[in-house]
Protein backbone atom coordinates (compact mmCIF):
# COMPACT_ATOMS: atom_id res chain seq x y z
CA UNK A 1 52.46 -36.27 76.49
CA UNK A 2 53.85 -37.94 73.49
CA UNK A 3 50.41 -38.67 72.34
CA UNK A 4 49.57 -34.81 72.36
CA UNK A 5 53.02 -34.08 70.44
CA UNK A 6 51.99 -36.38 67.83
CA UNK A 7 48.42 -35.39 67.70
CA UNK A 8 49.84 -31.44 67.10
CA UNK A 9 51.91 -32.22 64.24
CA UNK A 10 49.43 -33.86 62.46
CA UNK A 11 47.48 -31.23 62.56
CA UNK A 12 49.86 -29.04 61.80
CA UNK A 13 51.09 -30.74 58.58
CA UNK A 14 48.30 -29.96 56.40
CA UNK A 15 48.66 -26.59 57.27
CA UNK A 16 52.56 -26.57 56.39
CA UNK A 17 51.89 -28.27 53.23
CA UNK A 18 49.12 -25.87 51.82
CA UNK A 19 51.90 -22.90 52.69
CA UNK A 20 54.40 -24.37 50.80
CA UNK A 21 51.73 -25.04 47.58
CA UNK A 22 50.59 -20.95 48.33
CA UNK A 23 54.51 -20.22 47.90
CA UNK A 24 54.06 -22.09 44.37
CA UNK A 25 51.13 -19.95 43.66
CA UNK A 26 50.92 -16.69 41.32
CA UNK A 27 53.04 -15.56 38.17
CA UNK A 28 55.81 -13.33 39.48
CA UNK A 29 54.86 -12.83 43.37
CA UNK A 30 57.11 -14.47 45.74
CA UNK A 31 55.85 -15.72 49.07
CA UNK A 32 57.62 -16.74 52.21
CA UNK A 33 55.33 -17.72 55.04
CA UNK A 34 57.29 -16.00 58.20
CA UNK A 35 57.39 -17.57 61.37
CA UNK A 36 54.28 -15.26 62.48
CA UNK A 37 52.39 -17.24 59.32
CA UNK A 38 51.99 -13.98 57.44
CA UNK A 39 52.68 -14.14 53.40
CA UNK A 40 55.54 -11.54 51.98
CA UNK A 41 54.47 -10.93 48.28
CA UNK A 42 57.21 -9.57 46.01
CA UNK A 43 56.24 -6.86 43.67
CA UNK A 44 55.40 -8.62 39.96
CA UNK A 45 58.25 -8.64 37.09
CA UNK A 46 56.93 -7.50 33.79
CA UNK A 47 59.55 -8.63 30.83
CA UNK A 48 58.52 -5.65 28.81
CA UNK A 49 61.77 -3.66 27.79
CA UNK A 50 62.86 -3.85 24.37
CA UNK A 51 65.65 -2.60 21.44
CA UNK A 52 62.26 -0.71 20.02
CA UNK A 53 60.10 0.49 23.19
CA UNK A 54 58.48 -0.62 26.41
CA UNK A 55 55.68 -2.96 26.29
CA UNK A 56 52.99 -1.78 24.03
CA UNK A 57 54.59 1.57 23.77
CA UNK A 58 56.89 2.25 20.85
CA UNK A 59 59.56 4.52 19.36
CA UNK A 60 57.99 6.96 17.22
CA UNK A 61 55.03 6.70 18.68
CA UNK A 62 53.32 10.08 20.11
CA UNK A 63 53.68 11.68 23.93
CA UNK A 64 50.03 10.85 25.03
CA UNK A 65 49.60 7.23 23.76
CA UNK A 66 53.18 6.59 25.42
CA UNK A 67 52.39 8.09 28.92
CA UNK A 68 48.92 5.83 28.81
CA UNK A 69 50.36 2.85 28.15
CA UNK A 70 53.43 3.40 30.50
CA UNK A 71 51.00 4.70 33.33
CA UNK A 72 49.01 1.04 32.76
CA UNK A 73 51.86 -0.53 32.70
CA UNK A 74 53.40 1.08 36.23
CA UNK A 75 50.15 1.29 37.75
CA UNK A 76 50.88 5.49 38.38
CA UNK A 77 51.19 8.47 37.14
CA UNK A 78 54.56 10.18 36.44
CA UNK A 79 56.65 11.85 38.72
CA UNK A 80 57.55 14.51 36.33
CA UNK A 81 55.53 16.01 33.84
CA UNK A 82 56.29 16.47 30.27
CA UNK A 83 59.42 18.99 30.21
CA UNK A 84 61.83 20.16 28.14
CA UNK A 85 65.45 18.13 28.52
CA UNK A 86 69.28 19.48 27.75
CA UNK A 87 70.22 16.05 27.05
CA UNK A 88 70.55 17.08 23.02
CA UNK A 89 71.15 14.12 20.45
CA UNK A 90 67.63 14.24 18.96
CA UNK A 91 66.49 14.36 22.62
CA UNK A 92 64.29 17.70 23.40
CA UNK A 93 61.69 16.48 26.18
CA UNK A 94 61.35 14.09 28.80
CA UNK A 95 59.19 12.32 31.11
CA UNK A 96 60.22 10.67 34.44
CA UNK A 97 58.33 7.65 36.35
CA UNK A 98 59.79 7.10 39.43
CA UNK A 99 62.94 4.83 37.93
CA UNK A 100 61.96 5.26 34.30
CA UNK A 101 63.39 8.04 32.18
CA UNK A 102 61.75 8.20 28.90
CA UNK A 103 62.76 10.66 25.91
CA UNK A 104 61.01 12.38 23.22
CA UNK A 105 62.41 14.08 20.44
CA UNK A 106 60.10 16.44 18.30
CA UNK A 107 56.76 14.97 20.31
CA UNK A 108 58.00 11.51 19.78
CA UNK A 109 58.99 8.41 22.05
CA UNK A 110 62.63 7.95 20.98
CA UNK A 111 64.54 6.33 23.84
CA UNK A 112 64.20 5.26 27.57
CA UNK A 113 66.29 4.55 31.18
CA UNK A 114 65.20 2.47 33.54
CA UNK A 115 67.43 2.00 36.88
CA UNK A 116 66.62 -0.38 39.56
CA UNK A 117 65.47 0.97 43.57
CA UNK A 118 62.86 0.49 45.31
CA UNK A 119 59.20 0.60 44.06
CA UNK A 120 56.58 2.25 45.21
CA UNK A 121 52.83 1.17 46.03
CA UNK A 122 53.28 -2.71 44.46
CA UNK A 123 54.47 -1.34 40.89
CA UNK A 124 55.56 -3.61 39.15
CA UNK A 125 59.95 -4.25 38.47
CA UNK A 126 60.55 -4.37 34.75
CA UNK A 127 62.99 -6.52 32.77
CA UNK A 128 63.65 -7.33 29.56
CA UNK A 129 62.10 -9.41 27.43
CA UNK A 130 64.23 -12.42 28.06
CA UNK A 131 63.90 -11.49 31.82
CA UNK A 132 67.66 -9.37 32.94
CA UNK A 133 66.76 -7.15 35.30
CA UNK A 134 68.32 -4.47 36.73
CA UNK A 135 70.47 -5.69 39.54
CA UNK A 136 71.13 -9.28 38.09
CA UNK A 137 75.17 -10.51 37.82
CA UNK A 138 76.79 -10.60 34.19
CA UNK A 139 77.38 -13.78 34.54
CA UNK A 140 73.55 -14.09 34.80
CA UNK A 141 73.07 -11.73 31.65
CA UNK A 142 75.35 -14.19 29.66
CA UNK A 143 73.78 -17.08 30.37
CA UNK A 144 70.29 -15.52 28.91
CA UNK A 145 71.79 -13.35 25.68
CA UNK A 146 74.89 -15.93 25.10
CA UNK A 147 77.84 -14.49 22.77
CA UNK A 148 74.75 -11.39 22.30
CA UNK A 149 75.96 -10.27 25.37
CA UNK A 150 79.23 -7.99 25.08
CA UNK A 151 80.77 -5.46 28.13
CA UNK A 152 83.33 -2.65 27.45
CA UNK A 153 85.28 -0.74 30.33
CA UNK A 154 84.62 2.32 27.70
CA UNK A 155 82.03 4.97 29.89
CA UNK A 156 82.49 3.31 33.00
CA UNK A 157 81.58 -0.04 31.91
CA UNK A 158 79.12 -0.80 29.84
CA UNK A 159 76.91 -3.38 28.24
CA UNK A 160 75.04 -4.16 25.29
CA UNK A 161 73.07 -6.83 23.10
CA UNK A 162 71.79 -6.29 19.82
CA UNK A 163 68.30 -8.37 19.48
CA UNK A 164 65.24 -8.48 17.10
CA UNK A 165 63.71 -5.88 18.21
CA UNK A 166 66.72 -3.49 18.37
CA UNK A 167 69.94 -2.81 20.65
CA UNK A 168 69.79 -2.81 24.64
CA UNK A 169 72.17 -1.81 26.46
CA UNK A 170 73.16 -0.16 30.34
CA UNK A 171 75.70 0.54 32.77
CA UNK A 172 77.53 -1.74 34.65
CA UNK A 173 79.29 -2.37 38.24
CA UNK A 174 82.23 -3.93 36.80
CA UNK A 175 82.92 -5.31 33.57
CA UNK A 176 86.16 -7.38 34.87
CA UNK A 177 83.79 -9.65 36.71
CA UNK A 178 81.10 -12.46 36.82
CA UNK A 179 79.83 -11.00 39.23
CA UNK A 180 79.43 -7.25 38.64
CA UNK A 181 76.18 -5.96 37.93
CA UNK A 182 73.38 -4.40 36.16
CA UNK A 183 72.97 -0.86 36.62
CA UNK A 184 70.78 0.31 33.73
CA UNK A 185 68.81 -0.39 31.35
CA UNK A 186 68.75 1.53 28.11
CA UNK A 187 67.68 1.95 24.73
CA UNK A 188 66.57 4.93 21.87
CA UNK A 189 68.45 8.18 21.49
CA UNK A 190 69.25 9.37 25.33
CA UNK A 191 70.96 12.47 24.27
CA UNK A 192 74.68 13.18 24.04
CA UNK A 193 75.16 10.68 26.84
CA UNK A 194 73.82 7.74 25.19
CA UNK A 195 76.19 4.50 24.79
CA UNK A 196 78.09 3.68 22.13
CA UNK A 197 79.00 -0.22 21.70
C-alpha cells in the first residue's frame, strides 16, 4: 500500500510543479490552479492613465481618433454614444465606456474618469502609469508617488499627484487612513465638479 502511495505522488509532482511554473506565466493574468485543476485568469492591467490622456489617446486630440484608440484599448465599444454633457467647465460632450467617463470640450478630448467595478468580457483594468489602480490602499499609493502623493478631506477626500505628464488625481475612502482607498481616477477638465488640489 505504501508502495502505491509513493508511486502516486511521484507522479503527481511533476504535474504540481508545471502548475505552479503556469501560475508564473503571462504579463498581468493571475492563475490559481483550484482544487478541480482548472486555471482562474485575472483580467490584464494596462498602466495607461496619465496627467495628459489615456494610452495613445491625448488631450486635444479629436472625438474619432480618441474613441478608436480607447475602443482598442478596452477591447469594446462604448456604452454611450457621443452626447451632449451639463457638466460645464469647458466640458460640452461626453462619452461613457462601461467605467470610463471621458470629456470633450468643443470636439476635443479634454479630461477623463475612470472608477473601478467589475469588467466585462476580459477587458482589461487600467492603472496608472506607475501602476495605482483603482481600489489600491493610500498607503499603497504613497509608497509608488512618494511625497507626490498628497490627500485633502476638501470634496469628500481627495487625492492628487502632479507628474510629467500632468496632474492625476481621484476620490478617496478616507483620507485619515493608511488604509482608505482609491475611488477614482481623474484627470482634464471634468466640468464644474472637477478637483481642485
Amino acid at each position: 500500500m505504501a508502495a502505491v502511495l509513493l508511486a502516486a505522488l511521484a507522479l503527481s509532482l511533476p504535474a504540481v510543479a508545471g502548475a505552479s511554473a503556469g501560475a508564473r506565466r503571462g504579463p498581468g493574468v493571475h492563475r490559481r490552479i483550484a482544487a478541480t485543476g482548472h486555471a482562474v485568469r485575472r483580467p490584464a492591467v494596462r498602466r495607461v492613465l496619465a496627467g495628459d490622456g489615456i494610452d495613445r489617446a491625448l488631450f486635444g486630440e479629436g472625438r474619432v481618433i480618441v474613441v478608436r484608440r480607447i475602443d482598442g484599448l478596452l477591447g469594446r465599444r462604448p456604452s454611450s454614444a457621443y452626447r451632449p454633457s451639463r457638466r460645464g467647465g469647458g466640458v460640452d460632450h461626453e462619452i461613457r465606456w462601461q467605467r470610463l467617463h471621458v470629456y470633450f470640450g468643443r470636439g476635443r478630448f479634454v479630461g477623463y474618469e475612470y472608477w473601478g467595478g467589475p469588467r466585462v468580457g476580459g477587458e482589461p483594468a487600467l492603472a496608472t502609469r506607475k501602476g495605482l489602480l483603482v481600489g489600491e490602499t493610500l498607503a499603497a499609493a504613497r509608497r509608488l508617488y512618494g511625497t507626490a502623493f498628497t490627500v485633502t478631506a476638501e470634496q469628500g477626500g481627495a487625492w492628487f499627484v502632479r507628474g510629467p505628464h500632468g496632474l492625476l488625481s481621484g476620490y478617496t475612502s478616507d483620507v485619515r487612513s493608511p488604509r482608505g482607498r482609491i475611488r477614482t481616477i481623474c484627470a482634464g477638465r471634468l466640468g464644474t465638479a472637477a478637483l481642485t488640489p
